[in-house]
Protein backbone atom coordinates (compact mmCIF):
# COMPACT_ATOMS: atom_id res chain seq x y z
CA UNK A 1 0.00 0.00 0.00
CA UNK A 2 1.42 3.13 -1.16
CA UNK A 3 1.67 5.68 1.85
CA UNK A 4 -0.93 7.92 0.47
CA UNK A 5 -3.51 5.29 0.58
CA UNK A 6 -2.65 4.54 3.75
CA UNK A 7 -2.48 8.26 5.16
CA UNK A 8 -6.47 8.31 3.59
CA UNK A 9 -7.37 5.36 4.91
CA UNK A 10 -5.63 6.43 8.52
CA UNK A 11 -7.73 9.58 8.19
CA UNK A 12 -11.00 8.06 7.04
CA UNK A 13 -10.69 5.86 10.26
CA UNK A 14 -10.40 8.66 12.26
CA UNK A 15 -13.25 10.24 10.81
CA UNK A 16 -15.90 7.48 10.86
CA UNK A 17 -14.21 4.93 12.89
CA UNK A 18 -16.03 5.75 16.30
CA UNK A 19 -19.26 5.62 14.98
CA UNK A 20 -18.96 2.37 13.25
CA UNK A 21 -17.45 1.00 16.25
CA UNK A 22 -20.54 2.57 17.85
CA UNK A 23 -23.16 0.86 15.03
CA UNK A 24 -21.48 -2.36 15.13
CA UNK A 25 -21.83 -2.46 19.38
CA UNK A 26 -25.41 -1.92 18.84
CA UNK A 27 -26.48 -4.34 16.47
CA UNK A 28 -24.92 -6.79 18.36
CA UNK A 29 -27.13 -6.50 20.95
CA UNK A 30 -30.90 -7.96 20.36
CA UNK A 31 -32.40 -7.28 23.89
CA UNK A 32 -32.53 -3.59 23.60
CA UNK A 33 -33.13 -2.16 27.18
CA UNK A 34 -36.07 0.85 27.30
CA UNK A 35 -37.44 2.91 30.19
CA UNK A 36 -40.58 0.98 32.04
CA UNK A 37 -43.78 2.98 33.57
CA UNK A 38 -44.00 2.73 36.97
CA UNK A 39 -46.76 0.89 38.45
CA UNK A 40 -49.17 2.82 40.90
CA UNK A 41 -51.60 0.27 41.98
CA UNK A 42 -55.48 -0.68 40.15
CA UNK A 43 -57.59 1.46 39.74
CA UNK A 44 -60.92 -0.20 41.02
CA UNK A 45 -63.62 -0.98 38.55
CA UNK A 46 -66.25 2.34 37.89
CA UNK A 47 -69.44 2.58 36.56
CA UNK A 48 -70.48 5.89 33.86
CA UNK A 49 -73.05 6.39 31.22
CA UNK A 50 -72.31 7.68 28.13
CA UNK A 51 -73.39 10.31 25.99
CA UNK A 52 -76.25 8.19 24.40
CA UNK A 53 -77.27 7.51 27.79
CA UNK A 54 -76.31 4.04 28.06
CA UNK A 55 -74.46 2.48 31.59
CA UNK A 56 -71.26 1.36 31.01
CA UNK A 57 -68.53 -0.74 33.21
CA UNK A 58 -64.87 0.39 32.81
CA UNK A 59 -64.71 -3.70 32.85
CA UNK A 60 -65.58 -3.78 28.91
CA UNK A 61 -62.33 -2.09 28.32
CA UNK A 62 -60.05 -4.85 29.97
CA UNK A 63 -57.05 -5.55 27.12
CA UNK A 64 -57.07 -2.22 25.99
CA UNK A 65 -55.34 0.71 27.27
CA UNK A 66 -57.55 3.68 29.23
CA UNK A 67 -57.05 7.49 29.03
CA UNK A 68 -59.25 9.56 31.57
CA UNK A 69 -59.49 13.14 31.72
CA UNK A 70 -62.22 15.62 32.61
CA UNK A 71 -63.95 17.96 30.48
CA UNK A 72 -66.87 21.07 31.39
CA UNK A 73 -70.01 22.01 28.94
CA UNK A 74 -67.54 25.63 28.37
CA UNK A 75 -65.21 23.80 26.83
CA UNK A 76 -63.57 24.62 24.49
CA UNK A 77 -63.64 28.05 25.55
CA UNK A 78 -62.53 27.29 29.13
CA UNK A 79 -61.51 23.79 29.96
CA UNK A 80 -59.62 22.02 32.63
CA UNK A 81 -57.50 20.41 29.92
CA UNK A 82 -56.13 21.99 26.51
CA UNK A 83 -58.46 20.19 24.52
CA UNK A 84 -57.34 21.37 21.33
CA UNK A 85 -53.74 19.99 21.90
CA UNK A 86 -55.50 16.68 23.56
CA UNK A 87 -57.36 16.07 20.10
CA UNK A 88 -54.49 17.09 18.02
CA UNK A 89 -51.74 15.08 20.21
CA UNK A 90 -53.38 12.00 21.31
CA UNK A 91 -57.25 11.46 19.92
CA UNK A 92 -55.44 11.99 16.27
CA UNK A 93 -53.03 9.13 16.66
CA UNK A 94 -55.22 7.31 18.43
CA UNK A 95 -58.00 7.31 15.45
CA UNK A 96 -55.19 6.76 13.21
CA UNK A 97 -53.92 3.47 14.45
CA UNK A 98 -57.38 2.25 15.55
CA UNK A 99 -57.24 -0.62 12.94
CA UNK A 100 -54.01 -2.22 14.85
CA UNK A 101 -55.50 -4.76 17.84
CA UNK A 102 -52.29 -4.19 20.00
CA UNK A 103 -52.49 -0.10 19.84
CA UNK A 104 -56.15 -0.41 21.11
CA UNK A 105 -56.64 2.87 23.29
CA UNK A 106 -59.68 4.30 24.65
CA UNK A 107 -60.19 7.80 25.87
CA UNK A 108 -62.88 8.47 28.76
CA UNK A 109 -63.73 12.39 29.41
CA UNK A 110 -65.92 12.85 32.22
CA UNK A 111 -68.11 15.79 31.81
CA UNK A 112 -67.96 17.75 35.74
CA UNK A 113 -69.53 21.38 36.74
CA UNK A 114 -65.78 22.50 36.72
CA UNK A 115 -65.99 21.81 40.60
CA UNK A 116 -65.50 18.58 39.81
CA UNK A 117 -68.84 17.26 40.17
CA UNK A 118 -70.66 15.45 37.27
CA UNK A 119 -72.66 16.96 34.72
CA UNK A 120 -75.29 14.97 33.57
CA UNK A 121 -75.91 17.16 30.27
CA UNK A 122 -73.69 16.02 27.49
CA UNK A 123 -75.34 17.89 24.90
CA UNK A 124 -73.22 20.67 24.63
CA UNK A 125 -69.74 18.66 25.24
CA UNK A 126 -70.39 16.38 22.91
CA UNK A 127 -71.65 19.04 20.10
CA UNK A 128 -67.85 20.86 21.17
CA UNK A 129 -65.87 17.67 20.45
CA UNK A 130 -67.52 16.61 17.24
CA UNK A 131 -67.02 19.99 16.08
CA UNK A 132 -63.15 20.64 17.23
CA UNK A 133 -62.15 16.51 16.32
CA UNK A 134 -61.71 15.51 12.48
CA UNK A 135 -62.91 11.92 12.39
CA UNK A 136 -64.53 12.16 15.86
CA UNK A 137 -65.50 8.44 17.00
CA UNK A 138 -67.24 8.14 20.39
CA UNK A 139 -66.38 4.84 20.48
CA UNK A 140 -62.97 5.55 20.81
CA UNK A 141 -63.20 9.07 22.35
CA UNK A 142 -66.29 8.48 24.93
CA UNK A 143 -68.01 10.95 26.91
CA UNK A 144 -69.12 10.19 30.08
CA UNK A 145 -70.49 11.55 33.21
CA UNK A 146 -70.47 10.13 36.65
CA UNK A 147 -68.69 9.81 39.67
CA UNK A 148 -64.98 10.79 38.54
CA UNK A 149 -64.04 11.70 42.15
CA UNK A 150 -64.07 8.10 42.98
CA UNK A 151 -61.87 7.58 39.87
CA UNK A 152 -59.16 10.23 41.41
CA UNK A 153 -59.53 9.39 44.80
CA UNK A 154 -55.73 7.58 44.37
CA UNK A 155 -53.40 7.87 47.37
CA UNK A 156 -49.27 7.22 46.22
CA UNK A 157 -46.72 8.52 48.41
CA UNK A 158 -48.62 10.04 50.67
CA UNK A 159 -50.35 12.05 48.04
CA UNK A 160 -54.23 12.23 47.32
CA UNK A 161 -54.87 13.06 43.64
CA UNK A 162 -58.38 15.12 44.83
CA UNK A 163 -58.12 18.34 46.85
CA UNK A 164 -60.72 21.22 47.81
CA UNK A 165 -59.76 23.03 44.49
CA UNK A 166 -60.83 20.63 42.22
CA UNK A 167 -57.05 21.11 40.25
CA UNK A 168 -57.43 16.85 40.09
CA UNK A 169 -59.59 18.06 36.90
CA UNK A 170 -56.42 19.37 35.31
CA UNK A 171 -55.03 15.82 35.38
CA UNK A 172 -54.88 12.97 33.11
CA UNK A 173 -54.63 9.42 34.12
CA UNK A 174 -52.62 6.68 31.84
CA UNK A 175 -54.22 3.06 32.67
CA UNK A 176 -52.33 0.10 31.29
CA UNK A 177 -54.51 -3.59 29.65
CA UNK A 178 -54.95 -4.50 33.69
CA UNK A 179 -55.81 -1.05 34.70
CA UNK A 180 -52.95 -0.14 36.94
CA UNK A 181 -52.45 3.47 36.85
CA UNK A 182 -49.11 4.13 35.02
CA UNK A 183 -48.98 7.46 34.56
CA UNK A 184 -50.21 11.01 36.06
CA UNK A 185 -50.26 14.12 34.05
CA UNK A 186 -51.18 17.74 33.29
CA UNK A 187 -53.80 18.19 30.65
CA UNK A 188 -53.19 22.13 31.02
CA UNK A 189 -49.47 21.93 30.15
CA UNK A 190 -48.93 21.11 25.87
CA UNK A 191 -45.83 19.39 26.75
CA UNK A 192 -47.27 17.11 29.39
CA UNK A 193 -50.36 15.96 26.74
CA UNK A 194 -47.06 15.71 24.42
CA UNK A 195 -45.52 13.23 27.60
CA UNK A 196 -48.58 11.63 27.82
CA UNK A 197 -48.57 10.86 23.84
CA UNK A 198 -44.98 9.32 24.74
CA UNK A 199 -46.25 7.46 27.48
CA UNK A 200 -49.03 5.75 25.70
CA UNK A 201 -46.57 4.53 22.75
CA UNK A 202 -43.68 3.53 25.44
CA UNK A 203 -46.45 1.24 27.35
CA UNK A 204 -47.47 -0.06 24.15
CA UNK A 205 -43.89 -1.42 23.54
CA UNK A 206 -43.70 -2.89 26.79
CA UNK A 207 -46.48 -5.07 25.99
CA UNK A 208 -44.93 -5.57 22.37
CA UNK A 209 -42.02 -6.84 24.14
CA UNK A 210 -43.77 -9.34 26.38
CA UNK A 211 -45.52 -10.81 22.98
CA UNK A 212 -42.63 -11.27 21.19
CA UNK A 213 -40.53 -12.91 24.09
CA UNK A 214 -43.53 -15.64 24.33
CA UNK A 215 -43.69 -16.32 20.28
């Protein structure tokens, strides 16, 4: 080799060397290690009607993944949650991938007073969603009214999700196929719905992983 081959190939070692070395370390591995949801506890079965008026059982959604949230008949004008963001973020890609079995999500929005109490009168919430949501399903996006305080009423470190000034409203609750609570977050704050999108796809993969280890 004539030394100004080898001074390029010296120098295109240097350059790209690392991350080969980098590439070739990860394909190597096939058990890819991931960030887990932490695991609060159930969340004991609850009872709601929907917005046809029918009395439902959160049991019927057992296998599938539940997002809860509350909503108020001013929304969207003045809502305990972005809702705009919340149907742009999450309902969106949920409708999108609500062909594929293993990405089956439902969201629950209780309807309360914005004192947190329920609202039995889902005319006006539902004529606000089906106007702000392209492709609005209420099978997968399902209104609801009834006793959400029970819902909330979660105790983890010492900490009660419900307080006196109702701010439990602003909250959104992640529940995984066995409906432990996995995740707690702001549905005032874009970046949290954003977190919550995350969530939702990183608990998804967790149970992707569990399939694939028993095929």
């Amino acid at each position: 080799m004539s030394k100004n081959r080898f001074n390029k190939f010296i120098g295109f070692f240097l350059v790209f060397g690392p991350a080969l070395l980098l590439i070739f370390i990860g394909t190597r591995s096939c058990d890819h290690k991931f960030e887990e949801l932490d695991d609060y506890g159930i969340v004991p079965s609850f009872e709601f009607i929907d917005a046809s008026g029918k009395s439902r059982s959160s049991e019927e959604f057992k296998g599938e993944l539940l997002l809860i949230n509350t909503l108020q008949s001013t929304c969207p004008d003045s809502c305990s949650v972005l809702m705009w963001h919340l149907n742009q973020t999450i309902y969106q890609h949920v409708w999108n991938n609500k062909t594929k079995k293993t990405k089956k999500i439902r969201m629950i929005s209780f309807l309360t007073d914005g004192h947190g109490n329920p609202e039995t009168d889902l005319t006006v919430i539902n004529a606000a969603v089906n106007d702000l949501a392209e492709h609005y399903d209420p099978s997968i996006w399902i209104l609801a009214t009834g006793d959400v305080k029970k819902i909330y009423d979660i105790k983890s470190n010492g900490v009660n999700l419900l307080n006196n000034e109702g701010d439990f409203q602003e909250l959104m609750l992640l529940l995984d196929k066995e409906h432990h609570l996995r995740m707690v977050l702001s549905g005032k704050i874009e970046g949290q719905i954003r977190r919550m999108k995350q969530s939702m796809a990183l608990l998804q993969k967790q149970y992707d992983k569990k399939s694939s280890k028993k095929e």
